[in-house]
Protein backbone atom coordinates (compact mmCIF):
# COMPACT_ATOMS: atom_id res chain seq x y z
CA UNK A 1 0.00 0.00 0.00
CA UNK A 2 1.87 3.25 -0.93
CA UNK A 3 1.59 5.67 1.90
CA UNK A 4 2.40 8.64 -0.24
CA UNK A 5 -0.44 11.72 -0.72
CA UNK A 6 -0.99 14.48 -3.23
CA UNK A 7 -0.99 17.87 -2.89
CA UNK A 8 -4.92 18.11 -1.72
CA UNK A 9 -4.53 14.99 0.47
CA UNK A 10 -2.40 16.80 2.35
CA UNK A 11 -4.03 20.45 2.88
CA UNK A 12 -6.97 18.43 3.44
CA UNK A 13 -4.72 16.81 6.53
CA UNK A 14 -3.27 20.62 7.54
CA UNK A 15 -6.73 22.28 7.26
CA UNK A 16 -8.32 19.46 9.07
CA UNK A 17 -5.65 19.69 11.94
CA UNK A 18 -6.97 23.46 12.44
CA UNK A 19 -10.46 22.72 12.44
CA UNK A 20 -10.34 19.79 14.71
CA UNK A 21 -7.83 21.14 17.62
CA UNK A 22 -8.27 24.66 17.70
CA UNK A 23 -11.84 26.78 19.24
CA UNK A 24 -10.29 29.83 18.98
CA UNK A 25 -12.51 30.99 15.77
CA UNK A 26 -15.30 29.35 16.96
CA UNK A 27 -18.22 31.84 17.09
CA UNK A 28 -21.05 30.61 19.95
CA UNK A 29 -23.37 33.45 17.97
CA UNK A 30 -25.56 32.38 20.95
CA UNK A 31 -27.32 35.56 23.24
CA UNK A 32 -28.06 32.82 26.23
CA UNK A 33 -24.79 31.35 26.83
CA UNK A 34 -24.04 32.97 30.25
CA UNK A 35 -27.38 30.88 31.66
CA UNK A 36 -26.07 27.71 30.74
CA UNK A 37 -24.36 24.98 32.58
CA UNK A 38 -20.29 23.60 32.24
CA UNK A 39 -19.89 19.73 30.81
CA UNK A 40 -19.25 17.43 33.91
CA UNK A 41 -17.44 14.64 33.84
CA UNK A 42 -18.97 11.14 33.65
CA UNK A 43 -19.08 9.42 37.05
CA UNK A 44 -18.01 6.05 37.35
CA UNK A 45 -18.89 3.88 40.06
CA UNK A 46 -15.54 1.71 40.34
CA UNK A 47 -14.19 5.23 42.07
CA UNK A 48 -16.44 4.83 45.14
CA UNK A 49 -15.96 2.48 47.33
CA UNK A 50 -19.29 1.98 48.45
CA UNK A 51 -20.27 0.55 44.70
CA UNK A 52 -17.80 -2.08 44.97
CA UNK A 53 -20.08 -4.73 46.38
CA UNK A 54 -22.81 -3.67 43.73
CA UNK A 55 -20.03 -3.80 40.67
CA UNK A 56 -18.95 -7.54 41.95
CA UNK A 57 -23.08 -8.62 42.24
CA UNK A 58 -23.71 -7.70 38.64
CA UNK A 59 -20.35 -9.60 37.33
CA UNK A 60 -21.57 -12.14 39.09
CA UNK A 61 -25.39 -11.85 37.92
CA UNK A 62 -23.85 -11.69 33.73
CA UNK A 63 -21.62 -14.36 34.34
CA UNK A 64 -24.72 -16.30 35.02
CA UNK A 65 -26.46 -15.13 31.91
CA UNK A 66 -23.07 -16.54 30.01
CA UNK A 67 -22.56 -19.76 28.94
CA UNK A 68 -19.96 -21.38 31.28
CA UNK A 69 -18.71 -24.19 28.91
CA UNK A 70 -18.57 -21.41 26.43
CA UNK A 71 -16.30 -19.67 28.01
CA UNK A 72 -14.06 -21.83 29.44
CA UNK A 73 -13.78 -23.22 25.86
CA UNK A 74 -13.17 -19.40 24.46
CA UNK A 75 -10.79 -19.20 26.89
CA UNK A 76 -8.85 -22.16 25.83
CA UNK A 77 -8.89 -21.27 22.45
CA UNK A 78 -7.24 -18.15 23.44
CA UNK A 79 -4.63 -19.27 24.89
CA UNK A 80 -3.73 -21.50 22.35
CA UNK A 81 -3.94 -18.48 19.69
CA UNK A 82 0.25 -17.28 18.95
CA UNK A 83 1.53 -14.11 17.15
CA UNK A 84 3.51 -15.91 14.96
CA UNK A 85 0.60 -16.00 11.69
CA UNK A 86 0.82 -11.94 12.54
CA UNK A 87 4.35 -11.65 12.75
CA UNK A 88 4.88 -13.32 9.57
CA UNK A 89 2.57 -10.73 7.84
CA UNK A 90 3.47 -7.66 9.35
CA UNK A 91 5.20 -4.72 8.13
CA UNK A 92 5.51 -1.22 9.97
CA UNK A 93 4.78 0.44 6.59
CA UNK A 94 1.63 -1.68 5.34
CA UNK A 95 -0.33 -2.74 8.19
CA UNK A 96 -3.52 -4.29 7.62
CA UNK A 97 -3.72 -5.75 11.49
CA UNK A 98 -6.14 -3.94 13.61
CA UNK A 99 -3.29 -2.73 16.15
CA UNK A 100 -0.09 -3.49 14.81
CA UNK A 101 3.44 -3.97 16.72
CA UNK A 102 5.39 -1.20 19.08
CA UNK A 103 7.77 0.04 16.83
CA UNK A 104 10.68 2.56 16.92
CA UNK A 105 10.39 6.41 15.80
CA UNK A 106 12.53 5.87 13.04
CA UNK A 107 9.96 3.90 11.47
CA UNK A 108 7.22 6.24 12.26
CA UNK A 109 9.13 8.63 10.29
CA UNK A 110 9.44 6.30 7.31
CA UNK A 111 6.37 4.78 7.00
CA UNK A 112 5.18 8.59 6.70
CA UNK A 113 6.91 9.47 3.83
CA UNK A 114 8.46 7.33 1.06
CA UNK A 115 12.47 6.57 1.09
CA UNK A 116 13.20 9.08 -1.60
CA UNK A 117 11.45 11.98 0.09
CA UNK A 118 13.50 12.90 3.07
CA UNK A 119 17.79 12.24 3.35
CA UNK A 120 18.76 9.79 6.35
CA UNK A 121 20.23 13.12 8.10
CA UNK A 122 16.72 14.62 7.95
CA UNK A 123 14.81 11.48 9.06
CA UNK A 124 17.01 11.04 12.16
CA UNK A 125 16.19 14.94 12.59
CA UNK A 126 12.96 14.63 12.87
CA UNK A 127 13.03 11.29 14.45
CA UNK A 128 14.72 13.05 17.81
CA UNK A 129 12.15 15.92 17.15
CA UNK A 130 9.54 13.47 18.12
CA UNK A 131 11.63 12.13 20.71
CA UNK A 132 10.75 14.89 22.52
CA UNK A 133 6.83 13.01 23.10
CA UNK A 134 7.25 9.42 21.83
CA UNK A 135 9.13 6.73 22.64
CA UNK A 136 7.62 4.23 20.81
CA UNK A 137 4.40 4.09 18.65
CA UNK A 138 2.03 1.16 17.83
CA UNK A 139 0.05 1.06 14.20
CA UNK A 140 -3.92 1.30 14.55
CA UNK A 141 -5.35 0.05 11.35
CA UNK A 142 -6.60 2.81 9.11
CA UNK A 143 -10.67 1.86 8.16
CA UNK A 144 -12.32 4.69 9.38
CA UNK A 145 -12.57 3.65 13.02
CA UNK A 146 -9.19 4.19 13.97
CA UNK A 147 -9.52 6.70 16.76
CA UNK A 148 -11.98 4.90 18.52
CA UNK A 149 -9.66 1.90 17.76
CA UNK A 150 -7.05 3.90 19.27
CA UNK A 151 -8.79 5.22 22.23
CA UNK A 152 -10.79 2.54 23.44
CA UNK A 153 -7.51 -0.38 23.19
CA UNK A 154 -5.50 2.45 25.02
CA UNK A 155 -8.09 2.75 27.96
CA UNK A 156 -8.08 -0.76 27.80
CA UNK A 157 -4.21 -1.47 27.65
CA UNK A 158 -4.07 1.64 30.26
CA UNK A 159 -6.20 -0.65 33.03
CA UNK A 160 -4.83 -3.96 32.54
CA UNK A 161 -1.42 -2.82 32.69
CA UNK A 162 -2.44 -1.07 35.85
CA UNK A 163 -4.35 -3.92 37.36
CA UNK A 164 -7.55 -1.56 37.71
CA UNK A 165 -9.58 -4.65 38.31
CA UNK A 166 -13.07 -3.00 39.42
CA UNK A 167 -12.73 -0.19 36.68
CA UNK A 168 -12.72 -3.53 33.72
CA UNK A 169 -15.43 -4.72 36.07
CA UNK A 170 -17.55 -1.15 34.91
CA UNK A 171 -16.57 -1.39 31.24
CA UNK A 172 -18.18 -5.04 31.77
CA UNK A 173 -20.87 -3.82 33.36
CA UNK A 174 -21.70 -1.16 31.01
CA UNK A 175 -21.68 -3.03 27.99
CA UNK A 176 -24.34 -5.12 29.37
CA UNK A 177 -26.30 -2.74 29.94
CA UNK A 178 -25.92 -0.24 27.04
CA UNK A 179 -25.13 -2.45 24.06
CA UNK A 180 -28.73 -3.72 24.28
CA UNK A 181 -31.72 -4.01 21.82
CA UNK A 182 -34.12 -2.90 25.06
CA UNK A 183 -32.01 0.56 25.64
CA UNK A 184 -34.30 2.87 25.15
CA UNK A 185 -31.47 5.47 23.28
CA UNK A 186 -31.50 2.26 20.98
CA UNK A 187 -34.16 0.92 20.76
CA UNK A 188 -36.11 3.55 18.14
CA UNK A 189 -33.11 4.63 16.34
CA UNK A 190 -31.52 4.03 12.80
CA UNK A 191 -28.47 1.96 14.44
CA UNK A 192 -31.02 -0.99 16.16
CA UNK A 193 -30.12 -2.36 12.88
CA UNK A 194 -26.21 -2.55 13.55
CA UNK A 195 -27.00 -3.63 17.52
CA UNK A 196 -29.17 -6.89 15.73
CA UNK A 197 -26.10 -7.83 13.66
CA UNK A 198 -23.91 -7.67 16.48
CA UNK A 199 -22.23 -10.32 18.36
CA UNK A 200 -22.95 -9.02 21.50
CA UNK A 201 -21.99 -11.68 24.15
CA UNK A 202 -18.23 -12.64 22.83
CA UNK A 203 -17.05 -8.83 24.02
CA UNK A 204 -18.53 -9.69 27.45
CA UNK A 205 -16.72 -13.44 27.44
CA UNK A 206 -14.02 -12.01 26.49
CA UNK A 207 -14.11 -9.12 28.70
CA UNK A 208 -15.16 -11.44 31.57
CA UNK A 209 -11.26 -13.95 30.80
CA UNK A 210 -9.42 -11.02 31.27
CA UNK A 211 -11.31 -9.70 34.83
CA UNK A 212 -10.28 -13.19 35.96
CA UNK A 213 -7.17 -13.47 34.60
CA UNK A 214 -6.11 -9.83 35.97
CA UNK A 215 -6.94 -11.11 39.30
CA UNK A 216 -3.77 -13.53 39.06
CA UNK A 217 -1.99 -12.85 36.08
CA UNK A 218 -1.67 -9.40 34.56
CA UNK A 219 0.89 -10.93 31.85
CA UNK A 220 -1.60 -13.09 30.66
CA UNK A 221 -4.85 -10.54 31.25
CA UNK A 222 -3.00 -8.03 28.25
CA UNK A 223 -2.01 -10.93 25.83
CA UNK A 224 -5.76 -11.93 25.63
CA UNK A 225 -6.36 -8.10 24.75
CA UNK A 226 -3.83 -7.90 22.37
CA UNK A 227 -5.01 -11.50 20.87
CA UNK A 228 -8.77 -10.38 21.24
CA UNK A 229 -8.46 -7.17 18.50
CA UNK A 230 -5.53 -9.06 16.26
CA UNK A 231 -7.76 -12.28 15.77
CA UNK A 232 -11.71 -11.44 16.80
CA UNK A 233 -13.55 -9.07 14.50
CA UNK A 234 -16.42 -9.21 16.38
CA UNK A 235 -14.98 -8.32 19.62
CA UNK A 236 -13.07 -5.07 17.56
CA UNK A 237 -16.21 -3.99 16.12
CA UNK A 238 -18.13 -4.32 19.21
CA UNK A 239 -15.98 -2.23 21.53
CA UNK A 240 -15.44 0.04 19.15
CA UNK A 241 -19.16 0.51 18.81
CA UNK A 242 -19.73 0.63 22.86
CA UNK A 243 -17.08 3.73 22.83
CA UNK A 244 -19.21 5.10 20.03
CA UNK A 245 -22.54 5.08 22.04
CA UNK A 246 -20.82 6.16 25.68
CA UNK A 247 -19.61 9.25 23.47
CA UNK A 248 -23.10 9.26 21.63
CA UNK A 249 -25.28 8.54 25.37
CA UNK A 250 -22.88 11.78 26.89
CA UNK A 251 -23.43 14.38 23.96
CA UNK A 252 -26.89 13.73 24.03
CA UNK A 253 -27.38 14.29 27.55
CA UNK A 254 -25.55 17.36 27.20
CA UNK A 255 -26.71 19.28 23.76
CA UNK A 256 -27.33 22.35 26.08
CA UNK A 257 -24.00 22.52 27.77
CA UNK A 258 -21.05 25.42 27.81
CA UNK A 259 -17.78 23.27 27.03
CA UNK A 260 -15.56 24.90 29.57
CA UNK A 261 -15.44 27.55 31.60
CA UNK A 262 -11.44 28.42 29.42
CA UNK A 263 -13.53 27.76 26.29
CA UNK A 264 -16.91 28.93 26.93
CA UNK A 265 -18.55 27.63 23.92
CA UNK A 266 -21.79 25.55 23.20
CA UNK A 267 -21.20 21.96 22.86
CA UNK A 268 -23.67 22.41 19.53
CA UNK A 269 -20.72 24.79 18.43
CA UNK A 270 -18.24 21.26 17.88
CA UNK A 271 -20.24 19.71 15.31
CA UNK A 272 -18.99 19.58 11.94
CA UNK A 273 -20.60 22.55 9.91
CA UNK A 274 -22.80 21.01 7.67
CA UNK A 275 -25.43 19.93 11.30
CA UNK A 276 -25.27 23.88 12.51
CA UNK A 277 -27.46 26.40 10.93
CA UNK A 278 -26.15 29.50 11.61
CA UNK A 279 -29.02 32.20 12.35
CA UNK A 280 -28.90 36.05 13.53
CA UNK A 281 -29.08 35.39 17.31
CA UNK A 282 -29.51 31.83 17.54
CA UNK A 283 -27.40 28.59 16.26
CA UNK A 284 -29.79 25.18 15.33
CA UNK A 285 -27.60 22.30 15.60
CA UNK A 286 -28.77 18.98 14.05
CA UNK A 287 -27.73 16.41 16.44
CA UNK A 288 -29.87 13.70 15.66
CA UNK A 289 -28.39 14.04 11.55
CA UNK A 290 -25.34 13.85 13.44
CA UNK A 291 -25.62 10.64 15.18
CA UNK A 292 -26.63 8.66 12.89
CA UNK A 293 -25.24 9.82 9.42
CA UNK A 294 -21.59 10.36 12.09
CA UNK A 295 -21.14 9.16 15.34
CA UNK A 296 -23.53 5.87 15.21
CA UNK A 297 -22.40 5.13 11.92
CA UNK A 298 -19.33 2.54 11.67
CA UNK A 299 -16.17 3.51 10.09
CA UNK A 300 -16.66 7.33 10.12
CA UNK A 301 -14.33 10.05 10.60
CA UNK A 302 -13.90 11.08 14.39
CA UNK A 303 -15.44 14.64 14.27
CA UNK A 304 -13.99 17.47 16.67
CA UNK A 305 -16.99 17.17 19.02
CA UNK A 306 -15.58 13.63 19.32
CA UNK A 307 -12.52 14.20 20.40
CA UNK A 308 -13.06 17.03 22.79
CA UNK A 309 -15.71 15.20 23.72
CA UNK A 310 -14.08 11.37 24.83
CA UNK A 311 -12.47 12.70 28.04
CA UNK A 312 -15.41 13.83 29.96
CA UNK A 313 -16.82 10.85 28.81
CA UNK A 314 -13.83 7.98 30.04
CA UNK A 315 -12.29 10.81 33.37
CA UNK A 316 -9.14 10.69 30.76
CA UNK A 317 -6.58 13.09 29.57
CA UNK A 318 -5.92 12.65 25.95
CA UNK A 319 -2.74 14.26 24.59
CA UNK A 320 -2.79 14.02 20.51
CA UNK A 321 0.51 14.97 18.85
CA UNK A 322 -0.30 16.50 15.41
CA UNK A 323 2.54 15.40 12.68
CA UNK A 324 2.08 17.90 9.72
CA UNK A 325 4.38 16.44 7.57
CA UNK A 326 4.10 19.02 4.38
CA UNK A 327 5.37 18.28 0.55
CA UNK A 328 8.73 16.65 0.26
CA UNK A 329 9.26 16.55 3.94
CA UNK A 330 9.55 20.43 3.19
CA UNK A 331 6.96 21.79 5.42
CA UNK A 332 6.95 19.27 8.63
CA UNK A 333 5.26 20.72 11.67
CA UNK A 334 5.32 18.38 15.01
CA UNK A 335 3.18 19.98 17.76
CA UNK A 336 1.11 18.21 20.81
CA UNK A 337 -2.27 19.29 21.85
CA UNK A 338 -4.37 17.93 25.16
CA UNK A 339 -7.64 17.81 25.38
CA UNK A 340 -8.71 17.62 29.24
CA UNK A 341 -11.67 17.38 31.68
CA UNK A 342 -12.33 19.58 34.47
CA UNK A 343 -10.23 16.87 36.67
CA UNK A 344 -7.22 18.61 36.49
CA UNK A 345 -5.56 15.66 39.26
CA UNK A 346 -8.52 13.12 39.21
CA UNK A 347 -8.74 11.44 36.05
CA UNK A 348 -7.86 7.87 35.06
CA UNK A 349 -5.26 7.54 32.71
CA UNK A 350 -3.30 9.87 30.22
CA UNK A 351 -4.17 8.54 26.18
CA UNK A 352 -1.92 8.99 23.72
CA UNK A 353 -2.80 8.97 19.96
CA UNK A 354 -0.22 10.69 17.07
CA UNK A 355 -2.64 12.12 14.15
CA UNK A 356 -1.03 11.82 10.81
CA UNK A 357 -1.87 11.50 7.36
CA UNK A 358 -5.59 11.62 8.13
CA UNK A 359 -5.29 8.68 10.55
CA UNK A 360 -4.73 8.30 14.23
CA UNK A 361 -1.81 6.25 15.78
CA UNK A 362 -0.91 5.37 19.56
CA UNK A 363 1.93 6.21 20.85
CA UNK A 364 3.91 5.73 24.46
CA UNK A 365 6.16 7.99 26.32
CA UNK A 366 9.69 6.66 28.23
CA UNK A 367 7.77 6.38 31.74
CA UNK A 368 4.86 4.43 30.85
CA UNK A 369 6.48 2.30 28.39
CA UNK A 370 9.80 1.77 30.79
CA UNK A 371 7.01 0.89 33.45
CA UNK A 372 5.15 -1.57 31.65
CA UNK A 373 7.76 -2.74 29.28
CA UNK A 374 7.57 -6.57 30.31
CA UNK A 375 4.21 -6.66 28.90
CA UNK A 376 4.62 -4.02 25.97
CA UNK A 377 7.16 -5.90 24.27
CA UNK A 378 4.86 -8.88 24.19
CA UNK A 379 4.19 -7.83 20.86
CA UNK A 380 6.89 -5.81 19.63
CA UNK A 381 8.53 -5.40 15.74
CA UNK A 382 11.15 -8.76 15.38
CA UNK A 383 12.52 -6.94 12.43
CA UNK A 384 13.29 -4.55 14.44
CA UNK A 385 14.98 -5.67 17.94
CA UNK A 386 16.27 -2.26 17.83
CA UNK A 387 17.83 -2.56 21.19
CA UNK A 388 20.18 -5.79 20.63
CA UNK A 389 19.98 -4.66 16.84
CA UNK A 390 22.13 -1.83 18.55
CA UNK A 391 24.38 -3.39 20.97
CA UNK A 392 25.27 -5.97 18.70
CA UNK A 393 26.54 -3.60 16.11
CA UNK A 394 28.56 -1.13 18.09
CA UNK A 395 30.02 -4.20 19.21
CA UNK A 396 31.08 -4.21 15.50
CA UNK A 397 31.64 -1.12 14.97
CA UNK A 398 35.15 -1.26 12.81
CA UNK A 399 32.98 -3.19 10.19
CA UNK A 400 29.95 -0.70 9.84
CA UNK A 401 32.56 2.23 10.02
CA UNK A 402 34.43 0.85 7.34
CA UNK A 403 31.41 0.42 5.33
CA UNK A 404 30.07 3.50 5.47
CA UNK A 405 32.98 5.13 4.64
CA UNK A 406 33.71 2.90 1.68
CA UNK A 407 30.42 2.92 0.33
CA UNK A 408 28.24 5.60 1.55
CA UNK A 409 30.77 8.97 0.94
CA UNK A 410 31.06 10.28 4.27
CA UNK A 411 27.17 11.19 3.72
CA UNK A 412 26.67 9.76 6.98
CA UNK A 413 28.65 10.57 10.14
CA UNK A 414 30.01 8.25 12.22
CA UNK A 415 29.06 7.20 15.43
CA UNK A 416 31.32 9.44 17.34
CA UNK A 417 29.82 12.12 15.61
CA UNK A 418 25.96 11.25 16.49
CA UNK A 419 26.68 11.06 20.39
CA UNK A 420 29.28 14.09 20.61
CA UNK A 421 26.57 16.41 21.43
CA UNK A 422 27.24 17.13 25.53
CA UNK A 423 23.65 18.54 25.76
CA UNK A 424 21.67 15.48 24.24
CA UNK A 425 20.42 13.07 27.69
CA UNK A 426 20.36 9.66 27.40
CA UNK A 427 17.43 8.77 26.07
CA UNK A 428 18.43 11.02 23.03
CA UNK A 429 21.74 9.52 22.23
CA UNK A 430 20.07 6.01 23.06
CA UNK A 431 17.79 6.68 20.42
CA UNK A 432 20.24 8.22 18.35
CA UNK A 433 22.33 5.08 18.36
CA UNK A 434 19.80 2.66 17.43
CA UNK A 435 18.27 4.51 14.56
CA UNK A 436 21.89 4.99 13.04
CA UNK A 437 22.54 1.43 13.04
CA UNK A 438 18.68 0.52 12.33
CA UNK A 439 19.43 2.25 8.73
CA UNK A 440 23.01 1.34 8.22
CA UNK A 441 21.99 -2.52 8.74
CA UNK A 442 18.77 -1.98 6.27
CA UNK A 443 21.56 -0.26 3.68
CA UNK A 444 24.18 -3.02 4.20
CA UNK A 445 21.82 -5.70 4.14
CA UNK A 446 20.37 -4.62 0.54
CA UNK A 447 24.13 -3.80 -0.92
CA UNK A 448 24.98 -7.39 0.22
């Protein structure tokens, strides 16, 4: 799949990066405003205590509803499921996975433009420009639903990896109860056709495996997340529909709200255009056109109202690092926006998602990923290995020195060159070694 755009693919991309993270232009044209209320953030029940008895009676009381054997046999099945199909289909550059392997920034930085766009020296620029906010970043397959793809494995990954039993217990909970042909913000509407299709009960089998298996085995709890969206379409489309109707279920009982208090504007004010009528002292906004032709429709666009949206919705902070990367690699513009709830020091977990080329990515920063890096590397790039790829070649340095030298024309500098830089830290000349040798192996390998 070639990954390169033309010129209108990409000021679609730059003016769609202004529209979607920016309210600065946004005009409320709105005479009432100062009457109305601020969005609140969703409560959740796994943060009081009191609820905790009530959360573990309705596991129990679903579990019930499930079929044991069925489980147990799911759950067999699951573990018996290896990478190594995925593996042997994978590439960084042309992922057709749902989530795809943790790879390094150099390959971020290639897989966004093609080899003869940008020198090695400017690649390895801008890969320790986005050093600066990634460590590592992790494909999300590109059909239309990748933010919610994005978001929703994050908040997943983001409680397993903490061991945040009773919040899984909630997302259980509230898929049973919402992803339901009897809920009534269902049950009359366009999308009770998509619910009917659905295989509802595998996302709460499979949600129920890794409850249990968090309880005594956190390695084990992530692996059968990772294996659920790599090898079940219907548990991908189904919890990618359940973040669609939280999102949907939270705009709707808030058409009437002020945003923020720092961005006083009507939540009606985030649709896309084409649902607000713009009148002399009043905006109409057409939700309901919204929800179903947008929001409640699979494999749609995430719309600004969307994003600004998702973390009063999920008590998250979502931090989305725009990578404007222009014509020829001429014009690149790396910049990070967050979008936040009124929990400035309360919320649940910090998302990250890289928007690029009209697509959303996740991404990890040094802490988290050094944290949790037992279980991220579960499913990491082989052709990559960039760590030992590393160690093993500066422990063979002479012969890559020589090479380049002999066959590259001093284009590239040599290692003592990269590193000689007193102000870089560590993780930059880390970095900076691997993705020297990352590209000197791919160029020796191909001459040889």
């Amino acid at each position: 799949m070639e990954m390169k755009y033309n010129v209108l693919d990409l000021q679609k991309e730059l003016n769609q990066s202004k529209i979607f993270f920016d309210l600065n232009d946004i005009n409320n044209n709105n005479n009432e405003i100062r009457e109305k209320q601020f969005l609140k953030t969703r409560t959740w029940d796994c943060l009081d205590d009191n609820k905790i008895n009530e959360l573990d009676n309705k596991i129990e009381s679903i579990f019930n509803e499930l079929n044991k054997e069925k489980i147990q046999k799911l759950t067999t099945e699951i573990n018996k499921l290896n990478f190594e199909k995925f593996y042997d289909s994978y590439s960084h550059v042309e992922n057709m996975h749902k989530i795809g392997c943790i790879c390094n920034l150099y390959s971020l930085v290639e897989s966004t433009y093609l080899v003869d766009d940008l020198s090695y020296n400017a690649k390895i620029n801008e890969a320790n420009e986005l050093s600066q906010y990634i460590y590592k970043f992790r494909n999300i397959l590109g059909d239309g639903d990748c933010y919610y793809r994005g978001l929703i494995f994050s908040i997943l990954e983001n409680i397993i990896l903490t061991n945040n039993i009773m919040q899984m217990k909630e997302i259980l909970i509230l898929y049973h109860e919402k992803i339901n042909i009897n809920n009534v913000l269902i049950k009359e509407k366009e999308y009770l056709k998509i619910i009917e299709t659905m295989n509802i009960n595998i996302v709460l089998e499979i949600l129920y495996i890794i409850i249990n298996q968090m309880e005594n085995d956190v390695t084990k709890a992530y692996t059968t997340l990772l294996k659920a969206f790599l090898f079940s379409k219907d548990f991908d489309f189904g919890i990618i529909y359940f973040t669609r109707y939280l999102i949907y279920e939270y705009i709707s009982a808030n058409e009437d709200k002020i945003y923020s208090k720092e961005n006083p504007v009507e939540v009606g004010c985030l649709l896309p255009d084409q649902y607000i009528e713009d009148k002399r002292n009043k905006n109409d906004y057409f939700f309901e056109n919204f929800y179903t032709l947008e929001l409640m429709n699979p494999k749609t666009f995430a719309e600004k109202i969307v994003i600004y949206i998702a973390p009063f919705v999920f008590n998250i902070h979502i931090n989305i690092l725009v990578y404007d990367f222009g014509l020829n690699g001429k014009e690149s513009l790396i910049k990070e926006k967050q979008f936040l709830n009124e929990n400035k020091n309360n919320f649940q977990a910090e998302i990250n998602l890289i928007f690029r080329k009209i697509h959303y990515d996740v991404y990890y920063k040094y802490l988290f990923y050094d944290d949790h890096q037992k279980n991220l590397n579960i499913l990491i790039n082989r052709k990559e290995d960039i760590d030992n790829l590393a160690q093993n070649q500066i422990n063979e340095n002479n012969k890559y020195n020589d090479y380049i030298n002999n066959n590259l024309g001093g284009s590239i500098p040599n290692l003592d060159e990269i590193i000689k830089n007193e102000n870089d830290n560590i993780l930059n000349i880390k970095i900076k070694i691997i993705e020297f040798y990352y590209f000197v192996q791919k160029v020796y390998l191909q001459k040889n």
